[in-house]
Protein backbone atom coordinates (compact mmCIF):
# COMPACT_ATOMS: atom_id res chain seq x y z
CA UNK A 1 28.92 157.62 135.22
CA UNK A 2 27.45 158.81 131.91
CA UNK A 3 26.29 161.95 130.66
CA UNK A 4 23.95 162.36 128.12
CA UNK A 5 23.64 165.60 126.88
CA UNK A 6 21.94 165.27 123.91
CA UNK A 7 19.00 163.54 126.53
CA UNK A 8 19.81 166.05 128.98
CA UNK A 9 20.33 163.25 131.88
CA UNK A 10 22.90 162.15 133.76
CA UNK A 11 23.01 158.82 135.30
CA UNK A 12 25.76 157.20 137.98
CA UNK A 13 25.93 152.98 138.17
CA UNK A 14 27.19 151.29 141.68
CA UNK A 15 27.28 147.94 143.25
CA UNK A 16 28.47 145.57 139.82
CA UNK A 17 26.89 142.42 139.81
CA UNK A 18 28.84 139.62 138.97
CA UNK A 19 28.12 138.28 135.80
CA UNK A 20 29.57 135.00 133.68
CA UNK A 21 29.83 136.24 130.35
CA UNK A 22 33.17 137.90 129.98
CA UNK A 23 32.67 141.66 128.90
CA UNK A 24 29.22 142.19 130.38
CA UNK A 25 28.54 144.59 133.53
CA UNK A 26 25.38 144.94 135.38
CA UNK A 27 24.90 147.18 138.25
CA UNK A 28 22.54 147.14 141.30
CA UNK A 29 22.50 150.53 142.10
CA UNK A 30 21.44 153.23 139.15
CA UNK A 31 20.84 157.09 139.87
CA UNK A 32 19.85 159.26 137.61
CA UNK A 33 19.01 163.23 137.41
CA UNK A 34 18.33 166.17 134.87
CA UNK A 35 21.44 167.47 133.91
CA UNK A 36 22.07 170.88 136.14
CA UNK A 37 20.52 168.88 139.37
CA UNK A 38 23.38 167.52 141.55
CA UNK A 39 24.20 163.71 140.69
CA UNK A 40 24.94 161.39 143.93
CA UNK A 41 27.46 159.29 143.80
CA UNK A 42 28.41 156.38 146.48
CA UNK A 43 30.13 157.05 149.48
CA UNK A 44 32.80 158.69 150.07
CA UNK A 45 32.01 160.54 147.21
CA UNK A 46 30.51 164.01 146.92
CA UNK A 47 27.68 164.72 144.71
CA UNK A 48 29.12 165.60 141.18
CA UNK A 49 27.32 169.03 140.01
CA UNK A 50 26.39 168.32 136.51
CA UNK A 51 26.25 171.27 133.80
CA UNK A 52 22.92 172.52 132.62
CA UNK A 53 21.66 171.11 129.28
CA UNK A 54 23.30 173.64 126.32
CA UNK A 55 20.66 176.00 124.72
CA UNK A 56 18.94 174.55 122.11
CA UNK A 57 19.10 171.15 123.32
């Protein structure tokens, strides 16, 4: 999961992919929402409420 304020998004990455090259991660599965919309996250999960963007941002 990563939030990024500044872009007022948040995002949520499932399902890794396997990958040769030690250090590297890719992910099938990418969600993403404006921040202060709920954020689903894979089952069993909930959805992770995500703040609203801070004023001036």
């Amino acid at each position: 999961m990563l939030i990024h304020r500044g872009g007022g998004e948040a995002f949520a990455f499932s399902d890794p992919v396997p990958h040769d090259e030690p250090g590297k991660t890719y992910y099938k599965t990418k969600v993403e929402v404006t921040l202060g919309d709920p954020l689903p996250l894979p089952d069993p999960l909930p959805a992770l409420r995500t703040p609203a963007p801070p004023a001036g941002a």
